[in-house]
N, C-alpha and C. Protein backbone atom coordinates (compact mmCIF):
# COMPACT_ATOMS: atom_id res chain seq x y z
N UNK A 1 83.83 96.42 106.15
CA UNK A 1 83.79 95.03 106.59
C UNK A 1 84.78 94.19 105.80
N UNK A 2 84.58 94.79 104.31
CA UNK A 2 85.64 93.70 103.88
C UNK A 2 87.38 93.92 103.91
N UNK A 3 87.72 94.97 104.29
CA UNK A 3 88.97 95.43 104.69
C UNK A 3 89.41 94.74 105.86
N UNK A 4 87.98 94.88 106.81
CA UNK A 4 88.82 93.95 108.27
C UNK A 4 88.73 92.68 108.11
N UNK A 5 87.90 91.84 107.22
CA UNK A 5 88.43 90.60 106.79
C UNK A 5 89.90 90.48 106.21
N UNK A 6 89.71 91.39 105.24
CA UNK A 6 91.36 90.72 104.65
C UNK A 6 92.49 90.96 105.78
N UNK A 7 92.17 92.08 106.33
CA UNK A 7 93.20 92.12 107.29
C UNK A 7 93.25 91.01 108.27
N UNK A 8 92.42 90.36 108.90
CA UNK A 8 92.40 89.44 109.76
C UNK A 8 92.82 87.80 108.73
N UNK A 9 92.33 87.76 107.41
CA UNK A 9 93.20 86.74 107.10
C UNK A 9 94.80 86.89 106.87
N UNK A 10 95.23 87.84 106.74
CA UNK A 10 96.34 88.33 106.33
C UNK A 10 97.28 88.08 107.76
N UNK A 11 96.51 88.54 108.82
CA UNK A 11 97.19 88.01 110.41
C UNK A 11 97.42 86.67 110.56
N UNK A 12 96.42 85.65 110.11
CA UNK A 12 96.56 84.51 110.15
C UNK A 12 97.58 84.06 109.02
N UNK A 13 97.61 84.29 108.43
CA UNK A 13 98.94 83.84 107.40
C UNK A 13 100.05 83.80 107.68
N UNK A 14 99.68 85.43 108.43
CA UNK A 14 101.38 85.54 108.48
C UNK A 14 101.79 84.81 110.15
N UNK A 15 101.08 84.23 110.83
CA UNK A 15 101.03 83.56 112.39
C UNK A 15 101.40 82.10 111.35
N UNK A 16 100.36 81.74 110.89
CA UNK A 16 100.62 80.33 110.07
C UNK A 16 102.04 79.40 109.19
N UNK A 17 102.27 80.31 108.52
CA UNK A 17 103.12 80.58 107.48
C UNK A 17 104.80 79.75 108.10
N UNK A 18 104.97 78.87 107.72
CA UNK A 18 106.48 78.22 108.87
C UNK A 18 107.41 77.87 107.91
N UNK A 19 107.92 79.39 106.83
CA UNK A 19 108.71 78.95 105.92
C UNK A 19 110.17 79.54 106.42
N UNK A 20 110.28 80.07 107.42
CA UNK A 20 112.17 80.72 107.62
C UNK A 20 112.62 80.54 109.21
N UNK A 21 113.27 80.54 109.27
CA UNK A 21 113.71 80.54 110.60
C UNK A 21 113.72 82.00 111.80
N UNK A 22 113.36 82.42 112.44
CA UNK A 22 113.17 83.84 113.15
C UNK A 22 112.28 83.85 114.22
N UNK A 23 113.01 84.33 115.25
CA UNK A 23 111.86 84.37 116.50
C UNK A 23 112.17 85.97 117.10
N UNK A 24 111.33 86.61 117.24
CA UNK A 24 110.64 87.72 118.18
C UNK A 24 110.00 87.44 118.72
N UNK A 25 109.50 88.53 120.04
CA UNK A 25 108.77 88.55 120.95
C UNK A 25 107.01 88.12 120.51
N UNK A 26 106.97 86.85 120.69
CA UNK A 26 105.07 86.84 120.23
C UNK A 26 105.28 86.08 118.58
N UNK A 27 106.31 86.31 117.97
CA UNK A 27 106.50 85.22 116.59
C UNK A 27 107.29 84.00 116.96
N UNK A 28 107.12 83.15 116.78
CA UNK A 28 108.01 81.88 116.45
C UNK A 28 107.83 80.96 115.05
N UNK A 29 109.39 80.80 114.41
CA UNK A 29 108.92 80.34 113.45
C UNK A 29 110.17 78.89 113.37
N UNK A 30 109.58 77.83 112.18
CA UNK A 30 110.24 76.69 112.17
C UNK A 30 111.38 76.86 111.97
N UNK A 31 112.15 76.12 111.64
CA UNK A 31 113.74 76.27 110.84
C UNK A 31 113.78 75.67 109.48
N UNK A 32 113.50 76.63 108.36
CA UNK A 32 113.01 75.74 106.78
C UNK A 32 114.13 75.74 106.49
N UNK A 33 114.41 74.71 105.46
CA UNK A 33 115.23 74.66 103.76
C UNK A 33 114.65 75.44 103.62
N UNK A 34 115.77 76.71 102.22
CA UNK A 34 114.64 77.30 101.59
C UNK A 34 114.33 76.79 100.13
N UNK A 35 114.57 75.28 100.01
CA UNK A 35 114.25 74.68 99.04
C UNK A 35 112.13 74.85 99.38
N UNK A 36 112.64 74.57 100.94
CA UNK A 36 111.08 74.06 101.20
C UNK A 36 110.33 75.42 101.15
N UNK A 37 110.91 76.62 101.51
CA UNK A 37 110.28 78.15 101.69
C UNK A 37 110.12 78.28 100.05
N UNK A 38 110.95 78.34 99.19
CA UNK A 38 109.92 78.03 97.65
C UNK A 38 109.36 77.33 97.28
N UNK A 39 109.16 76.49 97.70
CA UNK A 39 108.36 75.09 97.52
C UNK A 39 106.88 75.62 97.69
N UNK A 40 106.85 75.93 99.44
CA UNK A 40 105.55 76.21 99.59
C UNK A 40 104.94 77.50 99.55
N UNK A 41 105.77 78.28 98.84
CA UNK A 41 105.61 80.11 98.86
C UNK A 41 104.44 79.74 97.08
N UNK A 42 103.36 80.84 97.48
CA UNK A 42 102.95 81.40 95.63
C UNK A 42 103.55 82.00 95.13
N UNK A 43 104.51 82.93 95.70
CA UNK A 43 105.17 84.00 94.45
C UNK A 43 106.36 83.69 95.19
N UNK A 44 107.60 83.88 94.47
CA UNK A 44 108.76 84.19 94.57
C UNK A 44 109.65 85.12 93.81
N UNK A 45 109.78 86.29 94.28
CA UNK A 45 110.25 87.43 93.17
C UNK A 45 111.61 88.07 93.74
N UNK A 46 112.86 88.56 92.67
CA UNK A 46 113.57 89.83 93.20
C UNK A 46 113.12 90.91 93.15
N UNK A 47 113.47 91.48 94.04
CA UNK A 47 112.81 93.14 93.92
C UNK A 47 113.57 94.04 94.99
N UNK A 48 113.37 95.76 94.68
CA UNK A 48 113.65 96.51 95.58
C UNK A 48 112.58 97.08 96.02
N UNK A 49 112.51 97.37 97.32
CA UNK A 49 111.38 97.99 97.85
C UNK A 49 111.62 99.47 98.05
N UNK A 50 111.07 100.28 96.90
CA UNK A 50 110.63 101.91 96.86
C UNK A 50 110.17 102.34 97.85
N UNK A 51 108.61 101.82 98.31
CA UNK A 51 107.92 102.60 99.03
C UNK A 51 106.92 102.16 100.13
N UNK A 52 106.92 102.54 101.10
CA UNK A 52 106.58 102.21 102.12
C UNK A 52 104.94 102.74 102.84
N UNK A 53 103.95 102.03 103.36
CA UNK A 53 102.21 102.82 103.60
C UNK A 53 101.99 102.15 104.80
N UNK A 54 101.53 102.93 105.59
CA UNK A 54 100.54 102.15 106.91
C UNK A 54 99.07 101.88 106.59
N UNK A 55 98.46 101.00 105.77
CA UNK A 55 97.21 100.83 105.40
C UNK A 55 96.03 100.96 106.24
N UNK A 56 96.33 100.15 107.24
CA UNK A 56 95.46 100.32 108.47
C UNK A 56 96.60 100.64 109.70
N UNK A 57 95.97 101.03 110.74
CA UNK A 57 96.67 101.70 111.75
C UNK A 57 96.39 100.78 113.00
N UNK A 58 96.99 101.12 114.35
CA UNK A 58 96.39 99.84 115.45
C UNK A 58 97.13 99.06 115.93
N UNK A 59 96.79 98.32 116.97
CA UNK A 59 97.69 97.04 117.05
C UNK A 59 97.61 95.93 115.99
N UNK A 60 96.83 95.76 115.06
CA UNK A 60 96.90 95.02 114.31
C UNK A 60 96.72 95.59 112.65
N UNK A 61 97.61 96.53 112.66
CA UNK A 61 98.02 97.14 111.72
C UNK A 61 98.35 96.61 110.13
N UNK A 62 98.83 97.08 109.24
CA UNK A 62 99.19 96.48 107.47
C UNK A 62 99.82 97.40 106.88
N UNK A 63 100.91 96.98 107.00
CA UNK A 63 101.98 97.76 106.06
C UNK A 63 101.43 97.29 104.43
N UNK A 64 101.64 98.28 103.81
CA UNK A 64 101.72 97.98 102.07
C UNK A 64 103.44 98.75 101.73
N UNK A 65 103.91 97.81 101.01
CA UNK A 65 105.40 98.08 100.49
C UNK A 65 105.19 98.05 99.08
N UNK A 66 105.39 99.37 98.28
CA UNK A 66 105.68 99.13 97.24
C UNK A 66 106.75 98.75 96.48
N UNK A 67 107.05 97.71 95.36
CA UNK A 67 108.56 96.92 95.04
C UNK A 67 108.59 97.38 93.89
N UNK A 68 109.74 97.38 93.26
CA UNK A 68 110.15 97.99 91.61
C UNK A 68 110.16 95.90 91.48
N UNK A 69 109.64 95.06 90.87
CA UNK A 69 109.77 93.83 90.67
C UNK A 69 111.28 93.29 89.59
N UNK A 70 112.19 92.99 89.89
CA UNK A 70 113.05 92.55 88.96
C UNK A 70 113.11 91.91 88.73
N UNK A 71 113.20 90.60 88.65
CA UNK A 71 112.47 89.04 88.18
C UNK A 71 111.25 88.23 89.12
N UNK A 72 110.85 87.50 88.48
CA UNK A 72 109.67 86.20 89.13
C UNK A 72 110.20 85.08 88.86
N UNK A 73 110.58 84.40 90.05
CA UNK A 73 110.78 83.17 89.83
C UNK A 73 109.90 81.78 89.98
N UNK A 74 108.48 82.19 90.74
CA UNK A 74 107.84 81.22 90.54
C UNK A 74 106.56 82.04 90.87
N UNK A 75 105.01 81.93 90.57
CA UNK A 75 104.12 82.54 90.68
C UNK A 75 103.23 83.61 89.39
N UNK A 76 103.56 82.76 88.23
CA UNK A 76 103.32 83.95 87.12
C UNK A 76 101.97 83.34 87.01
N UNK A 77 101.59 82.08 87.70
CA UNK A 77 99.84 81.73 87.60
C UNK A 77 99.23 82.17 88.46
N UNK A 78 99.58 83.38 89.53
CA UNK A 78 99.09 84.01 90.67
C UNK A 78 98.80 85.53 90.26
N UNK A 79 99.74 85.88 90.04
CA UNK A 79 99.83 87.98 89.42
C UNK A 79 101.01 87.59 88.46
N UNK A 80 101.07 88.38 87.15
CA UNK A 80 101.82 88.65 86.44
C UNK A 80 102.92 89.48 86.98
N UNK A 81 102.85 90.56 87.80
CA UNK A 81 103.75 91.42 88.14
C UNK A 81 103.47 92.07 89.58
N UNK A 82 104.32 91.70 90.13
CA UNK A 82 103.74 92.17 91.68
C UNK A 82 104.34 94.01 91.99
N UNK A 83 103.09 94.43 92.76
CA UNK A 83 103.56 96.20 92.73
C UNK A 83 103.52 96.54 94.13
N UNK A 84 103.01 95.46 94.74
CA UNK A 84 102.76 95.88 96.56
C UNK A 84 102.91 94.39 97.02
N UNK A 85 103.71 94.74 98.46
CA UNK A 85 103.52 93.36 99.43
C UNK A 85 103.48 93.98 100.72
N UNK A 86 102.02 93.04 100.98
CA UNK A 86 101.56 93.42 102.85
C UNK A 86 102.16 92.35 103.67
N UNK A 87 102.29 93.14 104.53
CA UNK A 87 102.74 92.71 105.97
C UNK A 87 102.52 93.63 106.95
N UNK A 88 102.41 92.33 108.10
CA UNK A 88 101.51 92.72 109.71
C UNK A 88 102.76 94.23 110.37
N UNK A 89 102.25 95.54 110.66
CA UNK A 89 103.03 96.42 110.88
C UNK A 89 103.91 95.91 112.19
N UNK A 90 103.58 95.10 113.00
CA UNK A 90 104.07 94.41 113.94
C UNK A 90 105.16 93.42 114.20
N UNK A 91 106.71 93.52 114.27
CA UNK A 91 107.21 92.17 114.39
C UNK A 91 106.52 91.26 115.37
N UNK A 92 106.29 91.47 116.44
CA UNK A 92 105.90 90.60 117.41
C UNK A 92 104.76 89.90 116.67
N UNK A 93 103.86 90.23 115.64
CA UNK A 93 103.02 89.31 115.03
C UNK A 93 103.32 89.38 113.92
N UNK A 94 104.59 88.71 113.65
CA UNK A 94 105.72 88.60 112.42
C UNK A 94 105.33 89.42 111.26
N UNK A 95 105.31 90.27 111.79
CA UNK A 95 105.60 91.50 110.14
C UNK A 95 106.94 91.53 109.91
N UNK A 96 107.36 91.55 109.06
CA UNK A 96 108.74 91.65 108.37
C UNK A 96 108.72 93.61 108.01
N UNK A 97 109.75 93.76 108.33
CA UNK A 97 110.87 95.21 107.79
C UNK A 97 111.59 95.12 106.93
N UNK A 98 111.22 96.07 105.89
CA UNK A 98 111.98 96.15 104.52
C UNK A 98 112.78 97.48 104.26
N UNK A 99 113.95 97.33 104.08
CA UNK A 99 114.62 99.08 104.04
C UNK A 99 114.30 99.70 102.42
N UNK A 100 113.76 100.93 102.57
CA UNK A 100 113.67 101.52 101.53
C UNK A 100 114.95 101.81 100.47
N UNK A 101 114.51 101.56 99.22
CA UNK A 101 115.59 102.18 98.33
C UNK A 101 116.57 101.58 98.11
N UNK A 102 116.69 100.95 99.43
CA UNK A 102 118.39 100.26 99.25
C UNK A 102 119.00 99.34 99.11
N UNK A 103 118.54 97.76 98.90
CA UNK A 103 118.90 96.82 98.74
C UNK A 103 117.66 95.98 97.87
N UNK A 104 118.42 95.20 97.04
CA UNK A 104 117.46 93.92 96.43
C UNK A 104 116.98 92.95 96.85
N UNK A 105 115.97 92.23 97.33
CA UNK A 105 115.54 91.56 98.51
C UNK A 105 115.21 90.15 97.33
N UNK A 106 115.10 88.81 97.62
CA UNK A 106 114.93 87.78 97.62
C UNK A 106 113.18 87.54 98.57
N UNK A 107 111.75 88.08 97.99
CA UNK A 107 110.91 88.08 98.83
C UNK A 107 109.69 86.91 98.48
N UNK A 108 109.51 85.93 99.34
CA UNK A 108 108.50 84.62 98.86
C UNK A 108 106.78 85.29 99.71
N UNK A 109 105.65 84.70 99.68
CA UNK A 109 104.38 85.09 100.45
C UNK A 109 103.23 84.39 99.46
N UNK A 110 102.54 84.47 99.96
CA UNK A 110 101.26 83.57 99.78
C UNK A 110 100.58 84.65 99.18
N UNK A 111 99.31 84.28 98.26
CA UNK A 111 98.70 85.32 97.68
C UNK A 111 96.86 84.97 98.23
N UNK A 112 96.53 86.42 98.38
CA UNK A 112 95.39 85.90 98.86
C UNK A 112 93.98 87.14 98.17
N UNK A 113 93.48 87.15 97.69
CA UNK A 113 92.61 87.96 96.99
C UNK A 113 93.29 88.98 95.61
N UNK A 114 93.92 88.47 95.07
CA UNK A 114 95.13 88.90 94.30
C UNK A 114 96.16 90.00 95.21
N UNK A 115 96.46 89.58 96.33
CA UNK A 115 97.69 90.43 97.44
C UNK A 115 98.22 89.54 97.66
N UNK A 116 99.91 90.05 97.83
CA UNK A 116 100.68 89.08 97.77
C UNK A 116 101.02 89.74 99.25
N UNK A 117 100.95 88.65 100.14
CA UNK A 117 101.55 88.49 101.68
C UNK A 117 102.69 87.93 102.39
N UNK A 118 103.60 88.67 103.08
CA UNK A 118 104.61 88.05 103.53
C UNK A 118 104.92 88.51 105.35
N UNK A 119 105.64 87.57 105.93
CA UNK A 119 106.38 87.75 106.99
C UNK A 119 107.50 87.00 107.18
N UNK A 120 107.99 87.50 108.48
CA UNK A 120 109.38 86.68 109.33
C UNK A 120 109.31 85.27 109.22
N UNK A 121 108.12 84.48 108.81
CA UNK A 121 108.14 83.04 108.98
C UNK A 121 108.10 82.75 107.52
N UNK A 122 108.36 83.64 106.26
CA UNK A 122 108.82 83.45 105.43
C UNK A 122 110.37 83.82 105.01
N UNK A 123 110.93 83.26 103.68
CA UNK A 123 112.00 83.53 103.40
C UNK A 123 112.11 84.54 102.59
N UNK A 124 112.52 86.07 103.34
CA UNK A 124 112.91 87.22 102.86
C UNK A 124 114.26 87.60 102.83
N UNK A 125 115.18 87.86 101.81
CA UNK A 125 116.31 87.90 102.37
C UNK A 125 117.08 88.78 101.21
N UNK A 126 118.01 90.03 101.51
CA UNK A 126 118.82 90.56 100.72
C UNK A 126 119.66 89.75 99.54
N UNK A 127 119.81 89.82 99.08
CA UNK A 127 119.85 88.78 97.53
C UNK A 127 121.35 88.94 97.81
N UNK A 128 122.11 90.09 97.92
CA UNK A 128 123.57 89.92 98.11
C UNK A 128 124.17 89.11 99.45
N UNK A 129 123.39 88.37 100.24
CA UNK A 129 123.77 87.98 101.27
C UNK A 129 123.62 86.82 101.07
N UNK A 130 122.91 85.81 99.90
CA UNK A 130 122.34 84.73 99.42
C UNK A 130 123.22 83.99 98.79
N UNK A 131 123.95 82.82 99.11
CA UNK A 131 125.31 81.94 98.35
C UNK A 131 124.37 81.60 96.96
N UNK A 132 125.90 81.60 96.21
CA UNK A 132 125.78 81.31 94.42
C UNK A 132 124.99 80.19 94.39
N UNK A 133 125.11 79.10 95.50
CA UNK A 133 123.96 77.98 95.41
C UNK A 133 122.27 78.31 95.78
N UNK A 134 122.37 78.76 96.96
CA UNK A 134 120.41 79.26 96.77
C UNK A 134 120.76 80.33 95.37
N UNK A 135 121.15 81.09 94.48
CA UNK A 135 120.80 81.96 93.82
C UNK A 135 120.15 80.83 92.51
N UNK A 136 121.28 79.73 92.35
CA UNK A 136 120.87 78.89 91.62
C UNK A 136 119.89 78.07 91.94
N UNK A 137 119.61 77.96 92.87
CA UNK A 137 118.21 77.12 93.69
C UNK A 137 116.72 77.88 93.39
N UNK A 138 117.16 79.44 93.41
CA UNK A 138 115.64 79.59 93.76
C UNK A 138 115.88 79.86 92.17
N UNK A 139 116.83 79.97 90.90
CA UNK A 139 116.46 80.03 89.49
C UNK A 139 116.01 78.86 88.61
N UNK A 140 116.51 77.76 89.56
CA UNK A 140 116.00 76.45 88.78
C UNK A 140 115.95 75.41 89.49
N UNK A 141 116.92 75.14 90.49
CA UNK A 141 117.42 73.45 91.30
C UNK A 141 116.04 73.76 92.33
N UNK A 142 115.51 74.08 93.25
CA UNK A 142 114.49 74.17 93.71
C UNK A 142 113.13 73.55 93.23
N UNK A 143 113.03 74.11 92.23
CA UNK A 143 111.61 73.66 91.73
C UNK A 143 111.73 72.46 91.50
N UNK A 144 113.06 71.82 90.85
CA UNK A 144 113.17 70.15 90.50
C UNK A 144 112.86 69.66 91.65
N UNK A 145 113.04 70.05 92.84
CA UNK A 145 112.97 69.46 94.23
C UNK A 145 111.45 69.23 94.55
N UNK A 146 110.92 70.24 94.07
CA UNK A 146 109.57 70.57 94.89
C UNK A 146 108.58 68.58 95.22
N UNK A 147 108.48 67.95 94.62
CA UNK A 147 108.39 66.69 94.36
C UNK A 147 109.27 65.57 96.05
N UNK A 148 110.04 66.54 96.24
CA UNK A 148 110.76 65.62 97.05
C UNK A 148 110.41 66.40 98.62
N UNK A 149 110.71 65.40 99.83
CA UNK A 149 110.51 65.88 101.05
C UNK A 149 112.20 66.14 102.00
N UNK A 150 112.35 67.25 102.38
CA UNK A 150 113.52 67.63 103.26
C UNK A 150 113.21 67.31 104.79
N UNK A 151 113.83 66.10 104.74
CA UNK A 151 114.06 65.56 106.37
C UNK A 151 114.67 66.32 107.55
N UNK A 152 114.08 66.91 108.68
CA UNK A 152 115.16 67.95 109.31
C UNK A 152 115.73 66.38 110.48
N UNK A 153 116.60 66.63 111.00
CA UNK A 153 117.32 65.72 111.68
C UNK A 153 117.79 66.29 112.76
N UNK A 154 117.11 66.12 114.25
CA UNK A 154 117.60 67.61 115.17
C UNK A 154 118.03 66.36 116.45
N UNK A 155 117.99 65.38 116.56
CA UNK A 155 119.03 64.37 117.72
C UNK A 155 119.54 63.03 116.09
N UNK A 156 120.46 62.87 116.57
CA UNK A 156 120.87 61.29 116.28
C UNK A 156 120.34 59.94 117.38
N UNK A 157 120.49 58.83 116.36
CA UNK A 157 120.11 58.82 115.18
C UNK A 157 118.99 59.15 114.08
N UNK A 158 119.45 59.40 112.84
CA UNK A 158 118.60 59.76 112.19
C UNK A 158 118.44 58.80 110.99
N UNK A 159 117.38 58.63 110.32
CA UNK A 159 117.34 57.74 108.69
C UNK A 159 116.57 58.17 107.96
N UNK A 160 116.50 58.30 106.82
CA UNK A 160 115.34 58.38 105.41
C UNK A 160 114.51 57.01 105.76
N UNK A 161 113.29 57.86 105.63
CA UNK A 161 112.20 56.68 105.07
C UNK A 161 111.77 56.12 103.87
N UNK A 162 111.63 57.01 103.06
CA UNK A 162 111.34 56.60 102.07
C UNK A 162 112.68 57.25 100.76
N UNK A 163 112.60 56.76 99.86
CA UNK A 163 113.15 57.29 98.18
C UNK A 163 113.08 58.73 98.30
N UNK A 164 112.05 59.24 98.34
CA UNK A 164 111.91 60.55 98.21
C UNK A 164 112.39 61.82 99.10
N UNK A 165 113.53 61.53 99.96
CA UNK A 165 113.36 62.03 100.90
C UNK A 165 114.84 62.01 101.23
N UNK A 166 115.09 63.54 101.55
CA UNK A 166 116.98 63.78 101.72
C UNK A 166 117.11 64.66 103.55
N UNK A 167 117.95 63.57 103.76
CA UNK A 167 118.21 64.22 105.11
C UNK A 167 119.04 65.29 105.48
N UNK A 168 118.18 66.54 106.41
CA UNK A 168 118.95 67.42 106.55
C UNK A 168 119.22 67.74 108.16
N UNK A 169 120.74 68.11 108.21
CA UNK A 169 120.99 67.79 109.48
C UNK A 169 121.82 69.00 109.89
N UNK A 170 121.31 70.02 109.12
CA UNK A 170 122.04 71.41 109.87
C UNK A 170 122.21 72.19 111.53
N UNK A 171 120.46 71.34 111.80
CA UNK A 171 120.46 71.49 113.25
C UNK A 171 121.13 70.71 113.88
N UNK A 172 122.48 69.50 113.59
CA UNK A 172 123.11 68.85 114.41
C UNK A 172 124.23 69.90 114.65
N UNK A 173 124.80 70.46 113.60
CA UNK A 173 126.12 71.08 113.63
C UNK A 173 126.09 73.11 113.53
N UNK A 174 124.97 73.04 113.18
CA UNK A 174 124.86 74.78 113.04
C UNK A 174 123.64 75.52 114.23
N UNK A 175 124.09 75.95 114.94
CA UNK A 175 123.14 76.69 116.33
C UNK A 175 122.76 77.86 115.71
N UNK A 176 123.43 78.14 114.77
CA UNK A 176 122.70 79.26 114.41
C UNK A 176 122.17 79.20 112.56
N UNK A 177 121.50 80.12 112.14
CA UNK A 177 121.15 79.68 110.57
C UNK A 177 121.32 80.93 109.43
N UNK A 178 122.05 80.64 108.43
CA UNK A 178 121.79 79.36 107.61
C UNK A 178 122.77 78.48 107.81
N UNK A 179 122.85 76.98 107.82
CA UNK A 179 124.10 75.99 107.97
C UNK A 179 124.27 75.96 106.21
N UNK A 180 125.24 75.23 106.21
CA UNK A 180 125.97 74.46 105.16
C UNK A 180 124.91 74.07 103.96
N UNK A 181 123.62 72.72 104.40
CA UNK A 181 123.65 72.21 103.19
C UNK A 181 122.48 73.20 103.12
N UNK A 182 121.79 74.20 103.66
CA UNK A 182 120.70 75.29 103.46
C UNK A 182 121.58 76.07 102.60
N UNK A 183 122.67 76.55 102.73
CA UNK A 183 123.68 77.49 101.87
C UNK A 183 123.90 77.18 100.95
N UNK A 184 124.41 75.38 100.48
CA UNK A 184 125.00 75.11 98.99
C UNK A 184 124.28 73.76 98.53
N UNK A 185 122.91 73.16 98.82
CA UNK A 185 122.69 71.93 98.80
C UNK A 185 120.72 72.80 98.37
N UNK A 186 120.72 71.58 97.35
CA UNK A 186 118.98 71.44 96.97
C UNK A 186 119.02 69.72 96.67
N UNK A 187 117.83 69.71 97.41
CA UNK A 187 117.23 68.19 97.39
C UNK A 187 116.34 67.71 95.98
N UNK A 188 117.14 66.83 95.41
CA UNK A 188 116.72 67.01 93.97
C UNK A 188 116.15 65.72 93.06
N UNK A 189 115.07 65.14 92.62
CA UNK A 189 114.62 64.08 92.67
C UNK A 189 115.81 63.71 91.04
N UNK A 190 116.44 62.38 91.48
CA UNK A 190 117.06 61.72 90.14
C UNK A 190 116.17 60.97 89.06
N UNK A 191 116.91 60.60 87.78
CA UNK A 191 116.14 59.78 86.92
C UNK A 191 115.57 58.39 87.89
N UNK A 192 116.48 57.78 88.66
CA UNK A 192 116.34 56.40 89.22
C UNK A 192 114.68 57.10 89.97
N UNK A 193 114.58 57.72 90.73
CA UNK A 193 113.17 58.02 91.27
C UNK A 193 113.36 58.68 92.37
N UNK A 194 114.71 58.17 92.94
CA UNK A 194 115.04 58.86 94.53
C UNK A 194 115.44 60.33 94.57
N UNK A 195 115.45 60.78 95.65
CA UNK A 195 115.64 62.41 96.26
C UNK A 195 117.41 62.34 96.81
N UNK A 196 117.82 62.77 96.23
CA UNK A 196 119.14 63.03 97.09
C UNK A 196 119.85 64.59 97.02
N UNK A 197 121.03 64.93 97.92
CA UNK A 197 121.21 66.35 97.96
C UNK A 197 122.21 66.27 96.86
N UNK A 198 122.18 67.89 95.96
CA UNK A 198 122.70 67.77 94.49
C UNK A 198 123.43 69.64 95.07
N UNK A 199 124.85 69.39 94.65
CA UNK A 199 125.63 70.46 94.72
C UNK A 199 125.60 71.12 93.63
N UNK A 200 124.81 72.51 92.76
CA UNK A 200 125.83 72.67 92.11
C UNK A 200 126.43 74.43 91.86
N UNK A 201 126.98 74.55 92.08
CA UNK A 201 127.63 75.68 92.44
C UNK A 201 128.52 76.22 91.21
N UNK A 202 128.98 75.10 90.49
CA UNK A 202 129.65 75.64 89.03
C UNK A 202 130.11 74.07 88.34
N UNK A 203 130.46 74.65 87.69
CA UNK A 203 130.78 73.19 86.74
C UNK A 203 132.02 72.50 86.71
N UNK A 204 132.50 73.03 87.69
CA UNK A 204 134.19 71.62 88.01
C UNK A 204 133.23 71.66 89.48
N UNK A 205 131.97 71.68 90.15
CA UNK A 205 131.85 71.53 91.91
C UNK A 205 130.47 71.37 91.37
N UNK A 206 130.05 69.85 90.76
CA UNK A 206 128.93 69.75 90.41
C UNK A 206 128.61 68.11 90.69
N UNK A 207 128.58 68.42 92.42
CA UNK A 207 128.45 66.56 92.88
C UNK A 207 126.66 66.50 93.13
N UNK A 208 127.02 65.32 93.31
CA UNK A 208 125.26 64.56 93.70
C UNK A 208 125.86 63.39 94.60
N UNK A 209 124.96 63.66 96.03
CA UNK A 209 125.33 62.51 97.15
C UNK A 209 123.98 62.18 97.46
N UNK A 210 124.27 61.04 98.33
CA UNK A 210 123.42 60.16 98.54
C UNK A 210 122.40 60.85 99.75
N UNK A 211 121.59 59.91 99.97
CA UNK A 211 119.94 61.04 100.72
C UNK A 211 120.62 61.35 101.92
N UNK A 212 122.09 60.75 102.60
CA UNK A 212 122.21 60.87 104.13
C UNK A 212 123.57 61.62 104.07
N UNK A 213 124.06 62.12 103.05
CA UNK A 213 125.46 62.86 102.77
C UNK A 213 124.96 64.51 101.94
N UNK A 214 125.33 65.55 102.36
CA UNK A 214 126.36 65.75 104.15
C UNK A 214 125.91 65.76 104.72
C-alpha cells in the first residue's frame, strides 16, 4: 500500500511540477527561467547517471536512476547526498530519460519522503550544453534572485509592476528555447531594493540593466 502511494504522489509531481519548457504527447509544460526552475526545485545537483531500474512496472511505472553526485548546489537541508532519482517510466506522463554513463547532467526535483523526484517539466539538462552564465547562475547569481519575481512577457505591451520584478521577454523574439536572457541573464535583487537583470559572464562583461532591458 505504501509503495502505491508514493508512486501515485510521485505522478502528481511530476504532472504538477511547471519548471522547464517541453511538450510530449499527454505532458505539457510552462516555459521557465531557470532562475525560476532553481528557485522552486529542493535539490539541485551535478551528476552522472550510472545506473538505471524499473521499480514498478505498468502504465504507470518508476524508473529509479542511480547518479555518481558531483556537486549540490542547493538542497543540503533535504538529503546530504543524493544516490537515486525517480521518474515516471513514461514520457507522455513526463518522465524524463537519462543516458547512462555518459554525460554530466545539470538535474533539479522536489523531494518527497526523503526521494528526490524529477521530470520533463523540470530543468534537466547536460551541463556541457549549459552557457558560462546559467553555470554561474545555478553556482551563485540564482539564489540572490530567488527573492525576486521573473515577468514572462508573451504579446506587447508589456510593464513591471512592482520593484521586485524583471521582465522577461524571450517569448517575443525566441520560438524556440532557450532565448537570450534564459542563456546569459539572472534576475537579481540590488542594494536600492529593486530586481533587475544582472549579466555576468566574466569580469570586463559584468553589466546590470534596468527591470525592462533586454
Amino acid at each position: 500500500m505504501r509503495a502505491v502511494s508514493v508512486n501515485l504522489i510521485s505522478l502528481l509531481f511530476l504532472y504538477c511540477s511547471l519548471h522547464a519548457p517541453h511538450m510530449t504527447e499527454g505532458c505539457s509544460c510552462a516555459m521557465t527561467h531557470p532562475q525560476d526552475a532553481f528557485c522552486n526545485s529542493d535539490i539541485v545537483i551535478r551528476a552522472k547517471v550510472v545506473g538505471k531500474k524499473f521499480v514498478t512496472v505498468g502504465p504507470f511505472g518508476t524508473i529509479r536512476y542511480t547518479v555518481k553526485q558531483i556537486k549540490m548546489y542547493k538542497g543540503f537541508d533535504k538529503i546530504q547526498h543524493v544516490q537515486h532519482i525517480y521518474t515516471h517510466a513514461s514520457e507522455s506522463l513526463c518522465g524524463v530519460k537519462f543516458d547512462i554513463n555518459k554525460y554530466q547532467y545539470l538535474i533539479t526535483g522536489r523531494v518527497y519522503d526523503g526521494k528526490v523526484y524529477t521530470g520533463l517539466c523540470n530543468l534537466n539538462e547536460r551541463w556541457e550544453r549549459m552557457s558560462l552564465a546559467q553555470k554561474k547562475g545555478i553556482n551563485h547569481h540564482y539564489q540572490l534572485g530567488c527573492g525576486c519575481r521573473i515577468k514572462p512577457c508573451h504579446y506587447l505591451p508589456c510593464f513591471v509592476t512592482s520593484k521586485n520584478e524583471c521582465l522577461w521577454t524571450d517569448m517575443l523574439t525566441h520560438f524556440g528555447y532557450p532565448g537570450y536572457q534564459s542563456r546569459h541573464y539572472a534576475c537579481i535583487q540590488q542594494k536600492e531594493g529593486y530586481c533587475s537583470w544582472y549579466r555576468g559572464t566574466s569580469n570586463r562583461d559584468r553589466t546590470t540593466t534596468n527591470a525592462t532591458d533586454p
